[in-house]
N, C-alpha and C. Protein backbone atom coordinates (compact mmCIF):
# COMPACT_ATOMS: atom_id res chain seq x y z
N UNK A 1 -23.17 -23.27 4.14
CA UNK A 1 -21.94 -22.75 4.68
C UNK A 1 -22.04 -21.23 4.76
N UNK A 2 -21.83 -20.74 5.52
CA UNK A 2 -21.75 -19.55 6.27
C UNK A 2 -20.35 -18.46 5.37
N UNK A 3 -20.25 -17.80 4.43
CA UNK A 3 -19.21 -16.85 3.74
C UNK A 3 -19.48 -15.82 4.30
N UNK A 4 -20.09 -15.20 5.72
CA UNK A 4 -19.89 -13.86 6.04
C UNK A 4 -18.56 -13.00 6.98
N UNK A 5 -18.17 -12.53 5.95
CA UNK A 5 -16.65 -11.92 6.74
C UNK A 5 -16.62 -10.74 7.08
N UNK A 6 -16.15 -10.81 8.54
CA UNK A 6 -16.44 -9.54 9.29
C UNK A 6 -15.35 -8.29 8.36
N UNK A 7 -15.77 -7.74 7.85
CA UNK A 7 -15.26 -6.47 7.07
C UNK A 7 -14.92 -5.19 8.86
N UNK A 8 -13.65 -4.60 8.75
CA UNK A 8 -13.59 -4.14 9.09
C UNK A 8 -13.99 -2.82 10.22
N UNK A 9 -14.70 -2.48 8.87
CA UNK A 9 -15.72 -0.98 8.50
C UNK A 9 -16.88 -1.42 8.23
N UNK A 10 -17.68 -0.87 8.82
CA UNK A 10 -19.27 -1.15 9.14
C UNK A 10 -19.79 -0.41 7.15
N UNK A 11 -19.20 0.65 7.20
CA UNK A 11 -19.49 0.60 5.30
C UNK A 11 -18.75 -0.11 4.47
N UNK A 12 -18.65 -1.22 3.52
CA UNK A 12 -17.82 -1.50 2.75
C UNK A 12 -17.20 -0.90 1.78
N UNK A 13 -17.48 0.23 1.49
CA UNK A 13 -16.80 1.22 0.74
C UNK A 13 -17.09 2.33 1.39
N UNK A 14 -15.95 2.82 1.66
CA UNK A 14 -15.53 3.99 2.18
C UNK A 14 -14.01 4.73 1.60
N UNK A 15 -13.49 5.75 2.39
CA UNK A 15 -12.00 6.41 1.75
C UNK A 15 -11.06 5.52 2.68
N UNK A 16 -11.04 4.74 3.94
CA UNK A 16 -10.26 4.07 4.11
C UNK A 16 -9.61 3.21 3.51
N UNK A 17 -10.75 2.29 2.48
CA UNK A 17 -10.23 1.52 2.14
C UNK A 17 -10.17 1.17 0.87
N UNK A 18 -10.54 2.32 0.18
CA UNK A 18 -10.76 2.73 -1.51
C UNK A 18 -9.48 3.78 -1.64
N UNK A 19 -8.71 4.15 -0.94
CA UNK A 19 -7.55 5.10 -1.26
C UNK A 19 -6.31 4.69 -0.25
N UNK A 20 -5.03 4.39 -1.05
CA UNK A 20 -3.99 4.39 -0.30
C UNK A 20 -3.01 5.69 0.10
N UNK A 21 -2.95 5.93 1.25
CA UNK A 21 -1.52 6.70 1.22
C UNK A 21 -0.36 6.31 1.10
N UNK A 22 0.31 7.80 0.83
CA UNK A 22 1.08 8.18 -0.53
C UNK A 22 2.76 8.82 0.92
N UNK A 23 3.89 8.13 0.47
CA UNK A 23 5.05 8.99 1.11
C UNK A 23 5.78 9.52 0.11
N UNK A 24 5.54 10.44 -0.45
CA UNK A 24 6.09 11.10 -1.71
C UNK A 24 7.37 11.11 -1.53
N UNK A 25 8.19 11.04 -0.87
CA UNK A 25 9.77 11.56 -0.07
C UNK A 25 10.32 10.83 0.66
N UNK A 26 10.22 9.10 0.33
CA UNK A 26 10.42 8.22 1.69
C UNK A 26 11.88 8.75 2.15
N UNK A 27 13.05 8.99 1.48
CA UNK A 27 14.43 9.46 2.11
C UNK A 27 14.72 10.54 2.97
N UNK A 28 13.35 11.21 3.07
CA UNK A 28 13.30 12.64 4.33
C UNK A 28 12.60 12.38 5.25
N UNK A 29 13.08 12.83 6.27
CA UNK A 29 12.36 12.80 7.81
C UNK A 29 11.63 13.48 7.91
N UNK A 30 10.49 13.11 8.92
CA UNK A 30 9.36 13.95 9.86
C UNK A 30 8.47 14.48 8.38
N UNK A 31 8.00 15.90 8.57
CA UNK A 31 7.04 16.34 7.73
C UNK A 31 7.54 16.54 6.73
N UNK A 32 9.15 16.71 6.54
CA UNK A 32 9.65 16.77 5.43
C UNK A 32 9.31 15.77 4.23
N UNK A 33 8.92 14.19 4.62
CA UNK A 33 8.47 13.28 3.63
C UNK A 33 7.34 13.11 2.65
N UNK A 34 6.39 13.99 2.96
CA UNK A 34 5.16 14.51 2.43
C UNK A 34 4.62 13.79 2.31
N UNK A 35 3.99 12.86 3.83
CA UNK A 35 2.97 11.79 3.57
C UNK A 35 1.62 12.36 3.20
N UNK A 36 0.61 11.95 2.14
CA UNK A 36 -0.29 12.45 2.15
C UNK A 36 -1.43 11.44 2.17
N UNK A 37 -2.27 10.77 3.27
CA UNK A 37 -3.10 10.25 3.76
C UNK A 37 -4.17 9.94 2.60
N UNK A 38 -4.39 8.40 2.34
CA UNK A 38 -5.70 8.77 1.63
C UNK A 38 -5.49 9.65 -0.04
N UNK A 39 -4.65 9.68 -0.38
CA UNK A 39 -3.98 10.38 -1.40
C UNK A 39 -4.33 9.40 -3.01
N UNK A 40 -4.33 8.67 -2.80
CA UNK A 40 -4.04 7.22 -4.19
C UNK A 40 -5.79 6.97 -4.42
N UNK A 41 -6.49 7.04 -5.36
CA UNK A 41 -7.78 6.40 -5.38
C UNK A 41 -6.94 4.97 -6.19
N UNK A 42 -7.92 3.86 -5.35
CA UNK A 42 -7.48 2.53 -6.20
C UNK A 42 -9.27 2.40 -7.85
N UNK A 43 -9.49 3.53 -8.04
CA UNK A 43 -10.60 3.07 -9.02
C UNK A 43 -11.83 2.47 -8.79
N UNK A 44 -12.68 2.65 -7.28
CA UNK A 44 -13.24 1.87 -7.14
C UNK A 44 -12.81 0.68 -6.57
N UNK A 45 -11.63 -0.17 -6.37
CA UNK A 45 -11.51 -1.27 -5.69
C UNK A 45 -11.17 -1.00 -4.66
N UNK A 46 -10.76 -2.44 -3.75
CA UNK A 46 -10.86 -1.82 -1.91
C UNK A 46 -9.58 -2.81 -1.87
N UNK A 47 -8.87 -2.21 -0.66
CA UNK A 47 -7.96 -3.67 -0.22
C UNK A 47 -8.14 -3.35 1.47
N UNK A 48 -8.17 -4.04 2.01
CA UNK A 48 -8.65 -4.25 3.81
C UNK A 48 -7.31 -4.26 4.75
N UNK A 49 -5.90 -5.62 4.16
CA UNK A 49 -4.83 -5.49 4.75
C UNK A 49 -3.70 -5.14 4.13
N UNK A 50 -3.70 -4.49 2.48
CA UNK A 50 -2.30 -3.96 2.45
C UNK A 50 -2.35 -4.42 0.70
N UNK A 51 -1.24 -4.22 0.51
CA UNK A 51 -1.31 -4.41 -1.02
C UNK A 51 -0.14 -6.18 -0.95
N UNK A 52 -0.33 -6.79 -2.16
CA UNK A 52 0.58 -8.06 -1.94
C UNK A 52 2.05 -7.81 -2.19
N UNK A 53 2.82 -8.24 -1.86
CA UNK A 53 4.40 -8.47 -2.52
C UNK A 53 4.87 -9.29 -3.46
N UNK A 54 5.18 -8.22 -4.49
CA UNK A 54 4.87 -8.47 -6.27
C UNK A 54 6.65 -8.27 -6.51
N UNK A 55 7.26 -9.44 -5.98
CA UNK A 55 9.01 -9.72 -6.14
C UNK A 55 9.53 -9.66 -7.80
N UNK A 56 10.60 -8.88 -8.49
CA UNK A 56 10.89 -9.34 -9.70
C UNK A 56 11.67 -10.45 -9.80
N UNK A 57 11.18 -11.50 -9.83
CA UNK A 57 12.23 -12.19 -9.84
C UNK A 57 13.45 -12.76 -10.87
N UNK A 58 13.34 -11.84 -12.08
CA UNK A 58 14.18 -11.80 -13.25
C UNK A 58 15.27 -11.06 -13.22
N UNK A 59 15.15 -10.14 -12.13
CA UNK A 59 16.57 -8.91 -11.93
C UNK A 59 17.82 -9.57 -12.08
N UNK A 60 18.10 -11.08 -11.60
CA UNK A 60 19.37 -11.67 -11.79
C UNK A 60 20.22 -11.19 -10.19
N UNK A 61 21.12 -11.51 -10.55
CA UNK A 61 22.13 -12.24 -9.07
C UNK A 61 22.55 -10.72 -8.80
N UNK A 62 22.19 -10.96 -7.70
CA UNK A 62 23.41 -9.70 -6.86
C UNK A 62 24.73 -9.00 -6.94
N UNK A 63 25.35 -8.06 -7.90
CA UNK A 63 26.67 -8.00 -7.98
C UNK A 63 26.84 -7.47 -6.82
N UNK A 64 27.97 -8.01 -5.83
CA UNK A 64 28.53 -7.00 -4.66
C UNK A 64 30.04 -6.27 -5.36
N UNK A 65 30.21 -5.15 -4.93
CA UNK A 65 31.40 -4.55 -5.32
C UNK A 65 32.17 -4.24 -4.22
N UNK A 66 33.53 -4.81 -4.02
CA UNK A 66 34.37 -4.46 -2.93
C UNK A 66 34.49 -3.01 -3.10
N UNK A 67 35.29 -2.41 -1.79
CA UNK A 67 35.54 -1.10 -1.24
C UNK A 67 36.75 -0.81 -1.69
């Protein structure tokens, strides 16, 4: 059986995919947010499409508060 997976990037380690960027300021617009590219080393590990969605699911029920 054939396990060869087309990797992206012709290097498998590189800064694309060994460092995440960083929006230091997500609540400000334009340059004001201070995205900084490539900013995060993950330690040596790689991720290709994104990081997973890691839900708490212990937070408990939603209080809504009327107006």
């Amino acid at each position: 059986m054939d396990y060869n997976f087309p990797y992206p990037y012709p290097d498998i380690y590189n800064m694309y995919n060994m460092n995440l960027s960083v929006i230091n300021q997500p609540d400000s617009l334009g340059a004001t947010c201070d995205f900084q590219p490539y900013s995060f080393y993950l330690g040596g590990k790689r991720t290709y499409v994104g990081l997973p969605n890691n839900p708490d699911y212990e937070l408990g029920p939603l209080i809504r508060q009327s107006l």
